[in-house]
Protein backbone atom coordinates (compact mmCIF):
# COMPACT_ATOMS: atom_id res chain seq x y z
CA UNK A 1 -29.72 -42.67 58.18
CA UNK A 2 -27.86 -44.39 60.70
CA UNK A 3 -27.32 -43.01 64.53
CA UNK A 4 -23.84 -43.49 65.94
CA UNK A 5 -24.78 -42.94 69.38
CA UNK A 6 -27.65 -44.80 69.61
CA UNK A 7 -29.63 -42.15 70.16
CA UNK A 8 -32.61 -42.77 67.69
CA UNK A 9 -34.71 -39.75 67.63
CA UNK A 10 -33.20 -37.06 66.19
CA UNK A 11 -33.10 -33.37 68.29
CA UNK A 12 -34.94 -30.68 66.27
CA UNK A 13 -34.86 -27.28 67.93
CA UNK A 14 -37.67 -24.95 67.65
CA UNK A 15 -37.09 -21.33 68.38
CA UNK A 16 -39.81 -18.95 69.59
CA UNK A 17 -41.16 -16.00 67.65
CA UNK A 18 -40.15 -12.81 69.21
CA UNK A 19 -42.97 -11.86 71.07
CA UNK A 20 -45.07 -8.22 69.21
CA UNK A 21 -44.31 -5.67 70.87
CA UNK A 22 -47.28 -4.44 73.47
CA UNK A 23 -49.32 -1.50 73.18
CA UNK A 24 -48.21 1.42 74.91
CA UNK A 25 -50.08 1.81 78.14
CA UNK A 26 -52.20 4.56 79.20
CA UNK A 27 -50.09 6.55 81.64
CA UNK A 28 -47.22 5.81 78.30
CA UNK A 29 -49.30 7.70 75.96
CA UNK A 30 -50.80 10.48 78.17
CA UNK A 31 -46.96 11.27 79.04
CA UNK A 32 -46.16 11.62 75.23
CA UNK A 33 -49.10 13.68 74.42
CA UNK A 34 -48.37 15.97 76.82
CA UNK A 35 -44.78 16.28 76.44
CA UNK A 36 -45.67 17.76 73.22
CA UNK A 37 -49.21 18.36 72.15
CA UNK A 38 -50.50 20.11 75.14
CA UNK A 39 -47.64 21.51 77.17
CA UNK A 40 -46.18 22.83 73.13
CA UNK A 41 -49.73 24.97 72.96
CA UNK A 42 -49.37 26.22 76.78
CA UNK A 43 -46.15 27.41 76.09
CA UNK A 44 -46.92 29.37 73.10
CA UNK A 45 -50.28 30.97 74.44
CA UNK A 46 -47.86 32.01 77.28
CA UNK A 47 -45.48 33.65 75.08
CA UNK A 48 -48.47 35.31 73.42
CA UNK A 49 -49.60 36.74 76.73
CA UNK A 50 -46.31 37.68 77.71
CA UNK A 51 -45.72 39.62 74.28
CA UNK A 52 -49.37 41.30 74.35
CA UNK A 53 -48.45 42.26 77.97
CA UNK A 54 -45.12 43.40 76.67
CA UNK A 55 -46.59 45.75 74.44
CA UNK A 56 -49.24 47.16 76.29
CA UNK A 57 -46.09 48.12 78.54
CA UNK A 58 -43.92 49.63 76.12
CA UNK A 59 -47.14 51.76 74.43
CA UNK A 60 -47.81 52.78 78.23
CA UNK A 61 -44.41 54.29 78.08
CA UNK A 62 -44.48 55.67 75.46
CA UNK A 63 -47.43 57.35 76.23
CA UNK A 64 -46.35 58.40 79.30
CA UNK A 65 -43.19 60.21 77.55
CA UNK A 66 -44.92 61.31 74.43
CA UNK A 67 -47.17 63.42 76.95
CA UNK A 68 -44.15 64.79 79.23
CA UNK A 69 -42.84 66.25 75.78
CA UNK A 70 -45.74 67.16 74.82
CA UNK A 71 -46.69 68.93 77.61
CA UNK A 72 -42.88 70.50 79.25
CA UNK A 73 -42.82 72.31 75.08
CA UNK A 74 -46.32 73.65 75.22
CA UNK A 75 -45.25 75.11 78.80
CA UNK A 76 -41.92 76.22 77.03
CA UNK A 77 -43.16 79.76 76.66
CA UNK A 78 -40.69 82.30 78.64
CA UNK A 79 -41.71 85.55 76.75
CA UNK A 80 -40.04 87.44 73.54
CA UNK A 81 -37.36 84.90 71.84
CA UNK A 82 -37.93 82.40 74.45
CA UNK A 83 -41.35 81.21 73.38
CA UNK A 84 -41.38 77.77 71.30
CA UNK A 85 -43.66 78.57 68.97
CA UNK A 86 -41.40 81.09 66.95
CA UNK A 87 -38.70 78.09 66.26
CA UNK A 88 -40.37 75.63 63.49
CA UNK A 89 -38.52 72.85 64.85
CA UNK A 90 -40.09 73.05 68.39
CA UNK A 91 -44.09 73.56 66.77
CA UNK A 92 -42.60 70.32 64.58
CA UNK A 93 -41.76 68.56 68.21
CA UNK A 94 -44.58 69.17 70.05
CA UNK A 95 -47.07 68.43 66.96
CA UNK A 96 -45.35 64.69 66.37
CA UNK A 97 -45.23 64.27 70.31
CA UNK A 98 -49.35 65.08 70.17
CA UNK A 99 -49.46 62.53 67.23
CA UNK A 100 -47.22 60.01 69.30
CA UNK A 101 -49.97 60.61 72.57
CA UNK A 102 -52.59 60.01 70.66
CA UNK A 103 -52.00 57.20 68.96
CA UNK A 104 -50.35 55.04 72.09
CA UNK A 105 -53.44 56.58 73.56
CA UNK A 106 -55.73 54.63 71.27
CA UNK A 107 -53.73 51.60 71.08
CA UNK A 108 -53.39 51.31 74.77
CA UNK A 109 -56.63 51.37 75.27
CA UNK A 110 -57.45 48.89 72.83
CA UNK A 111 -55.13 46.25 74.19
CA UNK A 112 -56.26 47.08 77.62
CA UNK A 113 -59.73 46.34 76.20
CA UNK A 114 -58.72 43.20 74.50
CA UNK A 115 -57.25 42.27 77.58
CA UNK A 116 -59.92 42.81 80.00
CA UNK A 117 -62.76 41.11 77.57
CA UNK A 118 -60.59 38.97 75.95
CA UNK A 119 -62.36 40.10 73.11
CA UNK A 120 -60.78 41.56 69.48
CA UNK A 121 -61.80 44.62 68.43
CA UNK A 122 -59.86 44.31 64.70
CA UNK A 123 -59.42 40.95 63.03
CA UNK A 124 -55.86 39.32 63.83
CA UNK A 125 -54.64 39.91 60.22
CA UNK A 126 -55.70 43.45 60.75
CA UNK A 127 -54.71 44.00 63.98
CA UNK A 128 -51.38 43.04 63.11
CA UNK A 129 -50.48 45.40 60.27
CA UNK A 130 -51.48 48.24 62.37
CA UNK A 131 -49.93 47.40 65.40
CA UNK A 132 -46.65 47.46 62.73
CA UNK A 133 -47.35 50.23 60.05
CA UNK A 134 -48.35 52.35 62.98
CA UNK A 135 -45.11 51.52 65.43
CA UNK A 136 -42.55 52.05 62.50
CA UNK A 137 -44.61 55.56 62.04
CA UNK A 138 -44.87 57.16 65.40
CA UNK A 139 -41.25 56.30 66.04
CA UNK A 140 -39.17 57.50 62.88
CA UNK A 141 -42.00 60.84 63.28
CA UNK A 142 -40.63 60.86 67.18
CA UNK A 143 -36.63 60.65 66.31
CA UNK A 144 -37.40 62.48 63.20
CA UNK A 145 -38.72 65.71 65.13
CA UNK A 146 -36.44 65.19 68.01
CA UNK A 147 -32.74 64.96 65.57
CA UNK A 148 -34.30 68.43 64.19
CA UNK A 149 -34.82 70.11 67.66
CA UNK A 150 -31.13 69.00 68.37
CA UNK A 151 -28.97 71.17 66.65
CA UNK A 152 -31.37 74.31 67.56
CA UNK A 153 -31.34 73.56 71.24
CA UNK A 154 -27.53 73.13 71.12
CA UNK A 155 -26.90 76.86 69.11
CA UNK A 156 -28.60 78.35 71.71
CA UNK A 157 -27.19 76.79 74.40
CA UNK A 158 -23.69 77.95 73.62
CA UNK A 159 -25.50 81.64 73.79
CA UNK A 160 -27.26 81.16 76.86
CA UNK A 161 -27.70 78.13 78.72
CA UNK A 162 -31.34 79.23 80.62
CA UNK A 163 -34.57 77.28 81.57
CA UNK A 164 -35.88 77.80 77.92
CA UNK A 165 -33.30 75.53 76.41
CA UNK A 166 -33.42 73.39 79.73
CA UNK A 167 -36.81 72.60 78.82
CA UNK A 168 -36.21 71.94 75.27
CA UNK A 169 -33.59 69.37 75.57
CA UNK A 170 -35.97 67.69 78.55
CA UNK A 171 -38.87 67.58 75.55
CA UNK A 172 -36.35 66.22 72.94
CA UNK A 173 -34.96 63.91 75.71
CA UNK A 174 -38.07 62.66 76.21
CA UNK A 175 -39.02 61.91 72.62
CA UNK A 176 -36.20 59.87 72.17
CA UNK A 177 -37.32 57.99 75.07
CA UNK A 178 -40.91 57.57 73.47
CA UNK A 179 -38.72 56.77 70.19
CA UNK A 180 -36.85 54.15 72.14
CA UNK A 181 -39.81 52.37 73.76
CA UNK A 182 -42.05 52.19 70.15
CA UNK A 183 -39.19 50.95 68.55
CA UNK A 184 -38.89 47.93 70.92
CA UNK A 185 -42.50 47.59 70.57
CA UNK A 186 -42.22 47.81 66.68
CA UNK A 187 -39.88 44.73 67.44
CA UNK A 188 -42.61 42.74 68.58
CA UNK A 189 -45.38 43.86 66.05
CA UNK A 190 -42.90 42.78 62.92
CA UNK A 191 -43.09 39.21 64.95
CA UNK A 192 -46.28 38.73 65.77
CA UNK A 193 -46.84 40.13 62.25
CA UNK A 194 -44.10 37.49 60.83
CA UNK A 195 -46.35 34.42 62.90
CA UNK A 196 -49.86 35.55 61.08
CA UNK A 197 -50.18 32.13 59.00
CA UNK A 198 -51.82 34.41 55.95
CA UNK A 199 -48.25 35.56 54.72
């Protein structure tokens, strides 16, 4: 091989590996574990707490209005045909709105419980279908005894509009209230129900 130039070595170039890439430093992985490991749990038991909290609010409620029906019919007693108990569709009323009390009641008191010892008193799984099967009940009982009291409370209102049928339509207001806030909470049993990782 001859050289023209003179030059007699000839020029070989060498290139360089690209160099591995590093090792992500500390700080680097701390940052990614956080961004989703931790701070992914944190956010869900805070959605937990807000939706247990949320309940506990809306059974309070209902409570609350479940009682004021409850307790505005029993009072609904104004002598001869203004006394509740001869209608069938006020005894039906004021028997679902005891129902309605005492159930919140009892599952107030266990979430308060739960709550305050952050203890369960019923298995998740458990927990779960009741907190559902017994929403969906108390509230089609509540709007099912207060749509019968309706038409009732309206006849005699085009009769005589008096503090009888005044305190009637405040019960069956009030039970459609109570309807109202189970059905919300019924809304959030069906998802925490829908999250159980059995089903």
């Amino acid at each position: 091989m001859s050289n023209l130039d003179g030059n007699s070595s000839p020029k070989i170039h060498i290139q360089t590996p690209p160099a591995a890439p590093s090792a992500p430093s500390e700080s680097q992985r701390t940052s990614a574990t956080s961004g989703w490991g931790i701070a992914g749990i944190l956010r869900r038991w805070k959605r937990e707490d807000l939706m247990k909290r949320a309940s506990l609010a809306l059974r309070g409620i209902a409570l609350f209005l479940s009682l004021i029906s409850f307790i505005v019919m029993a009072s609904n007693k104004h002598g001869d045909w203004r006394d509740f108990d001869k209608y069938e569709e006020y005894r039906y009323l004021l028997a679902i709105a005891i129902l309605s009390s005492l159930y919140t009641g009892g599952q107030a008191f266990r979430q308060i419980r739960e709550l305050s010892t952050a203890k369960q008193m019923l298995k998740p799984k458990m927990a779960a279908i009741i907190d559902f099967v017994g929403d969906q009940i108390a509230a089609y009982l509540l709007i099912s005894s207060a749509s019968s009291a309706v038409p009732l409370t309206n006849r005699m209102r085009t009769g005589a509009d008096n503090i009888f049928t005044d305190a009637s339509a405040a019960a069956i207001s009030m039970s459609i209230f109570a309807f109202l806030s189970l059905a919300a909470s019924a809304l959030i049993s069906g998802y925490k129900l829908s999250t159980q990782p059995y089903i």
